[in-house]
N, C-alpha and C. Protein backbone atom coordinates (compact mmCIF):
# COMPACT_ATOMS: atom_id res chain seq x y z
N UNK A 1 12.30 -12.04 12.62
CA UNK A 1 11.30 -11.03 12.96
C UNK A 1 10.57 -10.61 11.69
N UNK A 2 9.24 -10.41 11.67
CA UNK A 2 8.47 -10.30 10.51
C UNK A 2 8.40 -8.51 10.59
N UNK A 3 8.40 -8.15 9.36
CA UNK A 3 8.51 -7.15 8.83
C UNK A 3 7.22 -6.57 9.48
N UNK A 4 7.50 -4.97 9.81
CA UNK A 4 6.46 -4.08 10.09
C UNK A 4 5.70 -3.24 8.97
N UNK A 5 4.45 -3.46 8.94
CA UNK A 5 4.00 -2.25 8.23
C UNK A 5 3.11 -1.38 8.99
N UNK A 6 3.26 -0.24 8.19
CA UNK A 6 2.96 0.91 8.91
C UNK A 6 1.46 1.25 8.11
N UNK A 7 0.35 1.57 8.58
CA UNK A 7 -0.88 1.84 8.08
C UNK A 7 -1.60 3.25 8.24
N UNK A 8 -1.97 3.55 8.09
CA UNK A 8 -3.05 4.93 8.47
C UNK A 8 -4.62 4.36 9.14
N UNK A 9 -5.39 4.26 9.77
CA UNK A 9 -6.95 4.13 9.89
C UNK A 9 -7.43 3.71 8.58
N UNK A 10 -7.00 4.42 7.82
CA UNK A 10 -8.43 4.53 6.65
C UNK A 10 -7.51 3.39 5.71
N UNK A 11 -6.36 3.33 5.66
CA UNK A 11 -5.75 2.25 5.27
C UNK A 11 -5.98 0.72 5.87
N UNK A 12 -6.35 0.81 6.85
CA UNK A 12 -6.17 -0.47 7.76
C UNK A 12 -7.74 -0.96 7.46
N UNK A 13 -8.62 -0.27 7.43
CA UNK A 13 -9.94 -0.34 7.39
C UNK A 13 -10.12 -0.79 5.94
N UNK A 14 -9.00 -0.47 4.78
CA UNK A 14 -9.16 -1.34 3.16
C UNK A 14 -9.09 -2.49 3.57
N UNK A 15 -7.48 -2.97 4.27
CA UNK A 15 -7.22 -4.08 4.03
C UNK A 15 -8.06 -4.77 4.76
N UNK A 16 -8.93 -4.51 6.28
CA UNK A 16 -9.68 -5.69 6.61
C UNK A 16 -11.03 -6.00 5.86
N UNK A 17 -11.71 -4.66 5.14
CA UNK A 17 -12.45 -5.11 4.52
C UNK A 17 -12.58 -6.04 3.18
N UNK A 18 -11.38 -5.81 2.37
CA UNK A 18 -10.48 -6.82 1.92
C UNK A 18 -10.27 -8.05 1.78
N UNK A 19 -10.04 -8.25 3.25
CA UNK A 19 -9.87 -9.44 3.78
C UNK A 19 -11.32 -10.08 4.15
N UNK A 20 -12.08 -9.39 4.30
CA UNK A 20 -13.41 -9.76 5.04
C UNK A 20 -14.69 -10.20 3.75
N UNK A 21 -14.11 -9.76 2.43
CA UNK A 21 -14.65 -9.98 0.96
C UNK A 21 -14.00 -11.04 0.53
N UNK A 22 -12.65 -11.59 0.79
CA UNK A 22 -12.30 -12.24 -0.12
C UNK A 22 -13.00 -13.81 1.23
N UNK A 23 -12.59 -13.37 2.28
CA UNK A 23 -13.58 -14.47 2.64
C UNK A 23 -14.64 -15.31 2.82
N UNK A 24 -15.62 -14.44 2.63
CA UNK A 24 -16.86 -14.28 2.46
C UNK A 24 -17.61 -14.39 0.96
N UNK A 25 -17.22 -13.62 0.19
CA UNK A 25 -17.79 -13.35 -0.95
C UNK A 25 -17.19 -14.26 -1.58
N UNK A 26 -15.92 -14.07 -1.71
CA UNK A 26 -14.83 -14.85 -3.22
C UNK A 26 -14.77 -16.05 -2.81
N UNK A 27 -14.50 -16.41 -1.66
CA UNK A 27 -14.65 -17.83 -1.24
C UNK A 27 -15.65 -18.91 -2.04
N UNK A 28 -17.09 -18.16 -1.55
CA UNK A 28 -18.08 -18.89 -1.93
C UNK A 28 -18.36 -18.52 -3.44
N UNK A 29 -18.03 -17.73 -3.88
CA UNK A 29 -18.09 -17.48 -5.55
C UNK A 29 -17.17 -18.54 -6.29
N UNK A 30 -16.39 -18.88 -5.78
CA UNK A 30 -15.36 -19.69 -6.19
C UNK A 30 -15.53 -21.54 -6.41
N UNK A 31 -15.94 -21.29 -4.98
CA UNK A 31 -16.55 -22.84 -4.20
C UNK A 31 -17.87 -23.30 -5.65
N UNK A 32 -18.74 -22.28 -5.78
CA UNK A 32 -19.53 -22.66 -6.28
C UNK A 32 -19.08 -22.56 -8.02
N UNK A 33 -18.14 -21.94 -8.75
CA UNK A 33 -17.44 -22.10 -9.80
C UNK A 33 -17.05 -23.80 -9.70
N UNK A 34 -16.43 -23.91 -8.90
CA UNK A 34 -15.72 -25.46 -8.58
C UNK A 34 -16.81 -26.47 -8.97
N UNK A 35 -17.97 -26.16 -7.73
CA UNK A 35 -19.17 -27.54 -8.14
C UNK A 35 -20.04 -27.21 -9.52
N UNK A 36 -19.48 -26.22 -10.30
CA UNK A 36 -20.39 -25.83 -11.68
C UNK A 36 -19.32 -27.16 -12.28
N UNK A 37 -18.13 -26.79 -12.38
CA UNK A 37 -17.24 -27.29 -13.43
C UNK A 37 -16.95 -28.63 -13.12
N UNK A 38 -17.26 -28.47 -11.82
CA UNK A 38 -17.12 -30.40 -11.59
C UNK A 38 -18.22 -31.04 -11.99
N UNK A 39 -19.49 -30.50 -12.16
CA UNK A 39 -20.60 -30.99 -12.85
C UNK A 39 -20.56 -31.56 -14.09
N UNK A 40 -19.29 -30.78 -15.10
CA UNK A 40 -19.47 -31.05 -16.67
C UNK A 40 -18.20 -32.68 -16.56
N UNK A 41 -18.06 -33.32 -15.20
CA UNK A 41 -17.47 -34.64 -15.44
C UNK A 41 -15.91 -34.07 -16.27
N UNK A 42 -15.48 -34.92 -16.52
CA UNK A 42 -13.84 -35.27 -17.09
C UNK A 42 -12.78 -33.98 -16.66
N UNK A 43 -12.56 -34.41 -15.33
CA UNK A 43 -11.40 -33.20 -15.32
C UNK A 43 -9.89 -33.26 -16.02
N UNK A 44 -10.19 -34.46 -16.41
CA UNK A 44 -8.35 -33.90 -17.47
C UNK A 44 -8.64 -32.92 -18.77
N UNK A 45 -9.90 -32.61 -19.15
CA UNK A 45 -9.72 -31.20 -20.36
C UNK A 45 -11.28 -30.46 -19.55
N UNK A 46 -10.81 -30.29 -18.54
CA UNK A 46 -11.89 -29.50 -18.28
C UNK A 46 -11.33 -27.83 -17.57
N UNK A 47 -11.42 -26.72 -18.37
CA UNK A 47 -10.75 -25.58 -18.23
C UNK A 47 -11.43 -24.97 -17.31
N UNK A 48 -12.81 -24.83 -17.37
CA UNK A 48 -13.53 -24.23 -16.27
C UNK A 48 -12.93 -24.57 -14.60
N UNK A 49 -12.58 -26.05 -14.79
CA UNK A 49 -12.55 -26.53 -13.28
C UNK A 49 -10.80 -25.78 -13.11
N UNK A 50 -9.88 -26.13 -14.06
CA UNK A 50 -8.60 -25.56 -13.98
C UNK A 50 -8.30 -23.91 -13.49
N UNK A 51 -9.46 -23.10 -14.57
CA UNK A 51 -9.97 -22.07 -14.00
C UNK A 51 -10.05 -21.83 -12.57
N UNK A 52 -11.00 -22.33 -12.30
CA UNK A 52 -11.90 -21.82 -11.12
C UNK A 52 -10.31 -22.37 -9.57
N UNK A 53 -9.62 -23.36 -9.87
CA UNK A 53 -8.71 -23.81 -9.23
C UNK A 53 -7.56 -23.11 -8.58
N UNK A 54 -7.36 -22.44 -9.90
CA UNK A 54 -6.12 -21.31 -10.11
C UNK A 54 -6.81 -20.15 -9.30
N UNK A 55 -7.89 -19.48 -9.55
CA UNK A 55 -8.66 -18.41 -9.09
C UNK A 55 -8.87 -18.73 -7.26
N UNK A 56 -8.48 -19.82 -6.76
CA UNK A 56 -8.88 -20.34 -5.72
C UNK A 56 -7.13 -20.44 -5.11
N UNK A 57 -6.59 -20.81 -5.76
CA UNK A 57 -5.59 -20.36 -5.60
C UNK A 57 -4.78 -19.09 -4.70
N UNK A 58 -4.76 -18.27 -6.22
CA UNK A 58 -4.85 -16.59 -5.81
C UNK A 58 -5.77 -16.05 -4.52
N UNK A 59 -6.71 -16.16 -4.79
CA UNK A 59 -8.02 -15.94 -3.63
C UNK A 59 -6.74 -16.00 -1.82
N UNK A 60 -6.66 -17.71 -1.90
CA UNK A 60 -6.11 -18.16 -0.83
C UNK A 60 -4.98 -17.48 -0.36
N UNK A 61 -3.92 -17.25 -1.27
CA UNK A 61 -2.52 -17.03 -1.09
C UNK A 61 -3.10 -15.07 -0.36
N UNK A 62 -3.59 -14.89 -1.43
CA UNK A 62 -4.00 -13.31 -1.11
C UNK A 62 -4.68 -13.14 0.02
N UNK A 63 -5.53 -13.93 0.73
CA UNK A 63 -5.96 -13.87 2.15
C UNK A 63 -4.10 -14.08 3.27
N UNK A 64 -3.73 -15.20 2.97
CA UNK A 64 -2.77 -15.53 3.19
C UNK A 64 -1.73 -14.33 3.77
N UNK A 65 -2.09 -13.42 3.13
CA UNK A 65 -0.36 -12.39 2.54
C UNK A 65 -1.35 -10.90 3.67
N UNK A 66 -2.91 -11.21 3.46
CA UNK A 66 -3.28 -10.23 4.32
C UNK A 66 -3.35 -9.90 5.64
N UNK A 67 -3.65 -11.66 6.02
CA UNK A 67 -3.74 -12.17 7.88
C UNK A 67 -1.88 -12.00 8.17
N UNK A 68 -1.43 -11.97 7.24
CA UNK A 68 0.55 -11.81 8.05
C UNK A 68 0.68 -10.23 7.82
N UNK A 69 0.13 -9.56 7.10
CA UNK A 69 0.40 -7.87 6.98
C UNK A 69 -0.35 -7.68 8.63
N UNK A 70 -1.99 -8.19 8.50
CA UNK A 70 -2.50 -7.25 9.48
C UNK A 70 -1.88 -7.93 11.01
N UNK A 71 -1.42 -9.27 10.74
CA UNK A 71 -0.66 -9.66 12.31
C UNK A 71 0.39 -8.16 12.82
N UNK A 72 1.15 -7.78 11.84
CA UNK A 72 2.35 -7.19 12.22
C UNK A 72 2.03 -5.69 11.77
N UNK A 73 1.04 -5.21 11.94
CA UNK A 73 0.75 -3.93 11.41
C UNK A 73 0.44 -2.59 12.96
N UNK A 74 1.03 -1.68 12.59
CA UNK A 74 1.69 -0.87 13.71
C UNK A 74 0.97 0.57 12.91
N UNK A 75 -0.24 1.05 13.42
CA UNK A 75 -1.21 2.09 13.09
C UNK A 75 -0.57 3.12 13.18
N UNK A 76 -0.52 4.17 11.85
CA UNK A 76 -0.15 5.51 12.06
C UNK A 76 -0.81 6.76 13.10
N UNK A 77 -0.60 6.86 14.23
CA UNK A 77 -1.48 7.83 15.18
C UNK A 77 -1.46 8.97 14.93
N UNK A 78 -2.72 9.45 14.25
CA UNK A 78 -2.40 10.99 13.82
C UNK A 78 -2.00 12.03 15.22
N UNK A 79 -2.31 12.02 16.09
CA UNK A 79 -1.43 12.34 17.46
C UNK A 79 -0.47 12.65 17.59
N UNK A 80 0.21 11.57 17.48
CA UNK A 80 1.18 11.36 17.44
C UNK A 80 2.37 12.22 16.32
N UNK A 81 1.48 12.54 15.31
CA UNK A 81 2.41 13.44 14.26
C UNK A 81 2.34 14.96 14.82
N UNK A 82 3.72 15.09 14.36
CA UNK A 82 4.30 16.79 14.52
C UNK A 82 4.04 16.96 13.02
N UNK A 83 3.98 18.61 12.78
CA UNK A 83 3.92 19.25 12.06
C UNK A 83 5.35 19.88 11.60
N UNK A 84 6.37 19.53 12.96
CA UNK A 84 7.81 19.92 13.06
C UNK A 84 9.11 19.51 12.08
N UNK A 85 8.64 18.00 11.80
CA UNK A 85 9.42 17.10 11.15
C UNK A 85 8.73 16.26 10.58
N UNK A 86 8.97 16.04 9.41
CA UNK A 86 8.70 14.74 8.69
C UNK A 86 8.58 13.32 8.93
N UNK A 87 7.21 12.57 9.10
CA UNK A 87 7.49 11.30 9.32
C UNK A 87 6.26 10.48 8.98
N UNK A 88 6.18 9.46 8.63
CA UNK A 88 5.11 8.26 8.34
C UNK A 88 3.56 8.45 8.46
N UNK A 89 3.05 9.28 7.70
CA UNK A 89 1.41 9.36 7.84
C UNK A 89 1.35 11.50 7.88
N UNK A 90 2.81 11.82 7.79
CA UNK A 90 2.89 13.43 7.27
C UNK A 90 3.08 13.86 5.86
N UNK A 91 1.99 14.81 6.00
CA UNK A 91 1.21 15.12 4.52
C UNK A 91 2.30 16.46 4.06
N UNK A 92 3.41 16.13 2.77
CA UNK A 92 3.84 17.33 2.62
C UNK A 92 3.58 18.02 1.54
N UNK A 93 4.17 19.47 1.53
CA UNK A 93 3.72 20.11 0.40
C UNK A 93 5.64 20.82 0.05
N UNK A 94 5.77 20.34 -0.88
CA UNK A 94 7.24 20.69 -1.52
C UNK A 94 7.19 21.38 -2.78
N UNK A 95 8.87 21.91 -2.91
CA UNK A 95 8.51 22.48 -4.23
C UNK A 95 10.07 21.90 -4.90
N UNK A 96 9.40 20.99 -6.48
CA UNK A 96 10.39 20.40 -6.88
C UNK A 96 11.11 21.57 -7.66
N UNK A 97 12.21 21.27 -7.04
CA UNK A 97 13.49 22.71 -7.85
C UNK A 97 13.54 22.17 -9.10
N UNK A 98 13.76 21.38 -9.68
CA UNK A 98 14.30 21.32 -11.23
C UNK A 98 12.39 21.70 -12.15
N UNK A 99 11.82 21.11 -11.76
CA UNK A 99 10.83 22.17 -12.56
C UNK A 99 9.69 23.30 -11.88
N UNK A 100 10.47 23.55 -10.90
CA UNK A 100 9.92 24.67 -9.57
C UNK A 100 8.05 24.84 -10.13
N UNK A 101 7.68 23.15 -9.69
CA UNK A 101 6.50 22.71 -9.18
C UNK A 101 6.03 22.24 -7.97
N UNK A 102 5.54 22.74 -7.06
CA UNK A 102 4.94 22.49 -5.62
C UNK A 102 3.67 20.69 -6.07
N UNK A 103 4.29 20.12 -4.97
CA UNK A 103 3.66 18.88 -5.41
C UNK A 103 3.20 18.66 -4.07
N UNK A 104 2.01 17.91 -3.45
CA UNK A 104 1.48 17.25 -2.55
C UNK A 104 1.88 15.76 -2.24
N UNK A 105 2.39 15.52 -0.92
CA UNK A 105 2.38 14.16 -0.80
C UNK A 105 2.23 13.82 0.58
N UNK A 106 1.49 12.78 0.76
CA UNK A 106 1.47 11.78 1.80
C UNK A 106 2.47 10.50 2.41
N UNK A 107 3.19 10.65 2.98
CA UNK A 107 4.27 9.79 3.29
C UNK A 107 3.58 8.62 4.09
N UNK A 108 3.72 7.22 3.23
CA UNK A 108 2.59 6.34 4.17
C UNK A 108 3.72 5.40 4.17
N UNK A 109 2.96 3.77 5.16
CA UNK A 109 3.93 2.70 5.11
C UNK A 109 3.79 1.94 3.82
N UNK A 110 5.12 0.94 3.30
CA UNK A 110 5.05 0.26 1.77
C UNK A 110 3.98 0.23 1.38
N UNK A 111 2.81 -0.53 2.20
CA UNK A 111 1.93 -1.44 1.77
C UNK A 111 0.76 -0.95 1.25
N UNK A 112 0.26 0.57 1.98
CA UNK A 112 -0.31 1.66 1.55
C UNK A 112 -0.08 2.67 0.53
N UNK A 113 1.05 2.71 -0.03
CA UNK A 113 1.62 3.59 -1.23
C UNK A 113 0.88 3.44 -1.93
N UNK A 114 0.62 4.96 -2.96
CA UNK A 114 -0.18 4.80 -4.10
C UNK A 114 0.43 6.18 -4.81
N UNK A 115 1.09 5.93 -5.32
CA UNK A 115 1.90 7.35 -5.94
C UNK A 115 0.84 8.14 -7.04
N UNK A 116 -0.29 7.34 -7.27
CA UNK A 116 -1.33 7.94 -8.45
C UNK A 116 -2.02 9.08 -7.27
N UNK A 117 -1.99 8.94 -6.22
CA UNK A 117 -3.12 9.77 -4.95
C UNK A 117 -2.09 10.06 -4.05
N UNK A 118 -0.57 10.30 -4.49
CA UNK A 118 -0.06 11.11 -3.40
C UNK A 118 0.68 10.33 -2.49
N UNK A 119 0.54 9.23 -2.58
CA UNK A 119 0.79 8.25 -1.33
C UNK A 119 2.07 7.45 -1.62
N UNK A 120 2.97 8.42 -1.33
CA UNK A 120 4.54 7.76 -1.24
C UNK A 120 5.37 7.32 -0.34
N UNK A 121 6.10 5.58 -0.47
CA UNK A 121 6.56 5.18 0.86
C UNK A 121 7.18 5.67 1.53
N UNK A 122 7.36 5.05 2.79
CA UNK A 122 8.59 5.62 3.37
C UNK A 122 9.72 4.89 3.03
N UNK A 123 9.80 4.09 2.17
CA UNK A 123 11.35 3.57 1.61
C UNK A 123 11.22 3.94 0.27
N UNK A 124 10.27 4.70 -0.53
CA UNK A 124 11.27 5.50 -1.80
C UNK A 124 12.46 6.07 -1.83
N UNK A 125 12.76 6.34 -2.61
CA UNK A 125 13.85 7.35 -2.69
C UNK A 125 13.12 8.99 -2.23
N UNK A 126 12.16 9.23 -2.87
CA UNK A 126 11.56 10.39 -2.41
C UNK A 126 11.13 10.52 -1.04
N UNK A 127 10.47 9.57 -0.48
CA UNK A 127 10.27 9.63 0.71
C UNK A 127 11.06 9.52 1.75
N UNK A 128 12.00 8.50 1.32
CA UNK A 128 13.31 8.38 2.85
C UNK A 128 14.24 9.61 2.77
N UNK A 129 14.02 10.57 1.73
CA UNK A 129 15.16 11.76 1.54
C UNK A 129 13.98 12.58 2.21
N UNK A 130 13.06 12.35 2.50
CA UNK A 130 11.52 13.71 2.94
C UNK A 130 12.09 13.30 4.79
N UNK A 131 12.10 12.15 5.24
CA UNK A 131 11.66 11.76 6.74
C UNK A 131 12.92 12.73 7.35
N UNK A 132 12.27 13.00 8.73
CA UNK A 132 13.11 13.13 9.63
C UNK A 132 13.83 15.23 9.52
N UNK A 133 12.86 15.29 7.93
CA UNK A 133 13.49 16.75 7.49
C UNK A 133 12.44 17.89 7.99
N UNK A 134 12.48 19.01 8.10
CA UNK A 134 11.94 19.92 8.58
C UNK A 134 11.70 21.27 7.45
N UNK A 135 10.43 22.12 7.52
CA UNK A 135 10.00 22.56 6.61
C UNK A 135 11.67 23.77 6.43
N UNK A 136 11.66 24.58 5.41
CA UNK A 136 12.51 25.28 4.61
C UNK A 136 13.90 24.46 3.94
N UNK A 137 13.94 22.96 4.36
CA UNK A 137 14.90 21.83 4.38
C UNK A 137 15.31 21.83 3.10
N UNK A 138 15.97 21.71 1.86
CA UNK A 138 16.14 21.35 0.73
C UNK A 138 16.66 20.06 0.81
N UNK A 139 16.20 18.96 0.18
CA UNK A 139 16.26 17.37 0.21
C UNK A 139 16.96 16.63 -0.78
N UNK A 140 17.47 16.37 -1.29
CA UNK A 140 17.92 15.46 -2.35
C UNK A 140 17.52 13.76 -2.31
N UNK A 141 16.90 13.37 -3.57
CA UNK A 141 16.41 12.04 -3.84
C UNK A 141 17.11 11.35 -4.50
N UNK A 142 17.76 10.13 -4.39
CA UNK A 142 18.41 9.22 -5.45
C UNK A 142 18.07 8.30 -5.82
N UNK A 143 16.89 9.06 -7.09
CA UNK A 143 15.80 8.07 -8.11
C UNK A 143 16.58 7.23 -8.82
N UNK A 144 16.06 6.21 -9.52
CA UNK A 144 16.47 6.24 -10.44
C UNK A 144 16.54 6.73 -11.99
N UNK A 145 15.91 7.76 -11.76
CA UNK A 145 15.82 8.90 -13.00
C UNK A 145 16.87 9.55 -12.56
N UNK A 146 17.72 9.65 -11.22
CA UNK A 146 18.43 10.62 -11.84
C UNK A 146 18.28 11.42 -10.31
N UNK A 147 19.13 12.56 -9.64
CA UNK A 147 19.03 13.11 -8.21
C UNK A 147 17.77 14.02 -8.79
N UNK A 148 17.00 14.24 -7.18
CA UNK A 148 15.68 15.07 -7.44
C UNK A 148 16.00 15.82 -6.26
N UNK A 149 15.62 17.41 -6.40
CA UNK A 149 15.58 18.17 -5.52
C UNK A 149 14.70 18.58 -5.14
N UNK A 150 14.18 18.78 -3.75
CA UNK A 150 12.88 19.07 -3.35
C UNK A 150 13.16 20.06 -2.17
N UNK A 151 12.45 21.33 -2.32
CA UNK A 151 12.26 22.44 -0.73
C UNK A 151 10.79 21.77 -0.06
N UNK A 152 10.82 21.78 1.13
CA UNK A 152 10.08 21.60 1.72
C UNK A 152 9.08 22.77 2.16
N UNK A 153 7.72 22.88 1.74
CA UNK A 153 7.08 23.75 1.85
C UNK A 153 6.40 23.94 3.44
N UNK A 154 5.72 22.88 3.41
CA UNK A 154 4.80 22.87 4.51
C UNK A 154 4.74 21.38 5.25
N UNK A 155 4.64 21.42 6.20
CA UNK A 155 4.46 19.37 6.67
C UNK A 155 3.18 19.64 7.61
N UNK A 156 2.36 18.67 7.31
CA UNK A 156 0.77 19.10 8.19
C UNK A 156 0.54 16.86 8.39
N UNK A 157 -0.49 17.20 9.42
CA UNK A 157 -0.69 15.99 9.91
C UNK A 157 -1.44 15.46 9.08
């Protein structure tokens, strides 16, 4: 069984556009790298063509890795979220006890994480100690920095 990921809208809408550039655009940017470098003749020292090969490569594999995410991809329904309990696409607001700082986060699926904008999985350590918890909750995380304590402030959709 192929792995689920979990998306938001505005997440799902990166990866197809994504997907819809690298087909379109990079494809033919590539294609036409190829017939530049095949132009200069001798491909045993020809780097451009090795270049452009490798880049065609990547390109492929990375379409590749996107059409099997979006096959098995299971949309976060904002609806569907309570404000009650913690879970996959719930926006919390905590307050870390060891330096009693209130931090913002978004609990999204792997593939969407972006811990620079808030966006922490649901298989961190921070996040799988957040799911399933309810606001005044005190949580414990087992980082690898070390246990993290977190109160749960607020959980909003």
């Amino acid at each position: 069984m192929a792995k689920q990921f979990f998306l938001t809208d505005e997440g799902l809408k990166k990866y197809e556009q994504e997907l819809e550039d690298l087909r379109t655009n990079k494809r033919k940017e590539i294609a036409d790298k190829i017939k530049v470098a095949l132009s200069f003749g001798d491909l045993s020292e020809n780097s451009e063509y090795d270049e452009a090969k490798n880049e065609q490569a990547k390109v492929e594999a990375r379409i590749f890795e996107l059409e099997a995410m979006l096959k098995n991809v299971k949309i976060i329904d904002d609806d569907e979220l309570n404000s009650e309990r913690v879970g996959i696409g719930s926006k919390v607001r905590v307050l870390d006890l060891e330096f009693d700082e209130e931090l913002d986060y978004q609990v999204v699926g792997s593939a969407e994480a972006d811990p620079l904008e808030g966006k922490i999985s649901d298989e961190s350590p921070v996040g799988k100690a957040l799911l399933g918890h309810t606001t005044g909750e005190t949580v414990v995380a087992e980082a690898p920095a070390g246990e993290l304590r977190f109160k749960i402030l607020e959980i909003a959709r």
